[in-house]
Protein backbone atom coordinates (compact mmCIF):
# COMPACT_ATOMS: atom_id res chain seq x y z
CA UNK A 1 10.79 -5.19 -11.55
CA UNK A 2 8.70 -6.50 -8.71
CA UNK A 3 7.18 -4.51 -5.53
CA UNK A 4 9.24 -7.14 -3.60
CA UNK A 5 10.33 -5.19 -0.76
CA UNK A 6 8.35 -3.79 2.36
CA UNK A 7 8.86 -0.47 3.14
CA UNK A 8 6.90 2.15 5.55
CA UNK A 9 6.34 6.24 6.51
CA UNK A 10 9.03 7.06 8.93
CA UNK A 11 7.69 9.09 11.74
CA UNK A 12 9.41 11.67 14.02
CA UNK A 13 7.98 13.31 17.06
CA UNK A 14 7.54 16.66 17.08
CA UNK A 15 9.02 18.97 20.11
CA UNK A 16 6.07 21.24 20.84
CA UNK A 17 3.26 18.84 20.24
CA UNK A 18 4.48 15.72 21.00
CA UNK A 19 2.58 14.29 18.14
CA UNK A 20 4.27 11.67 15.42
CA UNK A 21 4.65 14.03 12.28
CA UNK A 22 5.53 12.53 8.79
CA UNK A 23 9.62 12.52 8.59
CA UNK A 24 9.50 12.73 4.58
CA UNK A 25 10.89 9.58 4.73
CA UNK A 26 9.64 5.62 3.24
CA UNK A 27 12.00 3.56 4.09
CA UNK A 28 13.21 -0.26 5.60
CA UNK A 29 12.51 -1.02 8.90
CA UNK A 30 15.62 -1.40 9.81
CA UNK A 31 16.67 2.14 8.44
CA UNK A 32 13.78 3.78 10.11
CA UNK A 33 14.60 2.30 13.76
CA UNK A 34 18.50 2.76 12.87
CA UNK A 35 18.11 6.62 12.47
CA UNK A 36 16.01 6.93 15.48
CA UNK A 37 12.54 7.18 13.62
CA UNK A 38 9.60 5.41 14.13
CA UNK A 39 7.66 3.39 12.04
CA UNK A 40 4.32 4.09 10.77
CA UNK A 41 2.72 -0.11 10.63
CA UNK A 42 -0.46 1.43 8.79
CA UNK A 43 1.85 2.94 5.99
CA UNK A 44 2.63 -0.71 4.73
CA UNK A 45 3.81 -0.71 0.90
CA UNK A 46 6.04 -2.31 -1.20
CA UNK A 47 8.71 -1.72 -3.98
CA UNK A 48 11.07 -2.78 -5.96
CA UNK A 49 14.55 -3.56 -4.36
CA UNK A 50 16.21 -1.48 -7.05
CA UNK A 51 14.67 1.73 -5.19
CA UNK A 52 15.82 1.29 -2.17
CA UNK A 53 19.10 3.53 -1.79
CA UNK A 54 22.32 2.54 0.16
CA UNK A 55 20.80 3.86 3.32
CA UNK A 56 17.93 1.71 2.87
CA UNK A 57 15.20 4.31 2.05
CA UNK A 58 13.34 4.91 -1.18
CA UNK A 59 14.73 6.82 -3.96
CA UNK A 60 11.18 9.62 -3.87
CA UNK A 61 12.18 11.33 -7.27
CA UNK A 62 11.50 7.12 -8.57
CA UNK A 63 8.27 7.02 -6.82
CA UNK A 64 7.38 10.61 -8.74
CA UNK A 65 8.61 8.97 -12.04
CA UNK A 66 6.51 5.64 -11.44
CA UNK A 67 4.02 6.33 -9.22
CA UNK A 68 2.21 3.08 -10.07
CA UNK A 69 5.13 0.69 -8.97
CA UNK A 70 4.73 1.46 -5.57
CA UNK A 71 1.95 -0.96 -4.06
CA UNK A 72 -0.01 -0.49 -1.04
């Protein structure tokens, strides 16, 4: 497998604060501005295609199983 595919935090603003919070989220652009999100351009990383999941975010429980695939 290769760390082929760009992926990035996806960010949601938070209510009270205003303030771009973490979403739990790493996912595609496209996903992340599909769903509303923002994207996080510092959060850059790749990895491989297999991880991405239908709705075009990354599988985390893969990224706890090989943490060192992910590339930043």
């Amino acid at each position: 497998m290769t760390n082929d595919t760009a992926v990035f935090d996806a960010l949601r603003l938070d209510p009270n604060s205003g303030l771009a919070e973490w979403a739990g989220r790493l996912g595609t652009r496209d996903a992340i501005r599909r769903d509303g999100l923002e994207i996080d351009a510092a959060s850059l990383s790749f990895c491989p295609h297999e991880w991405i999941d239908p709705a075009g975010y990354v599988d985390l429980q893969l990224v706890r199983q090989f943490p060192r695939m992910l590339a930043v």
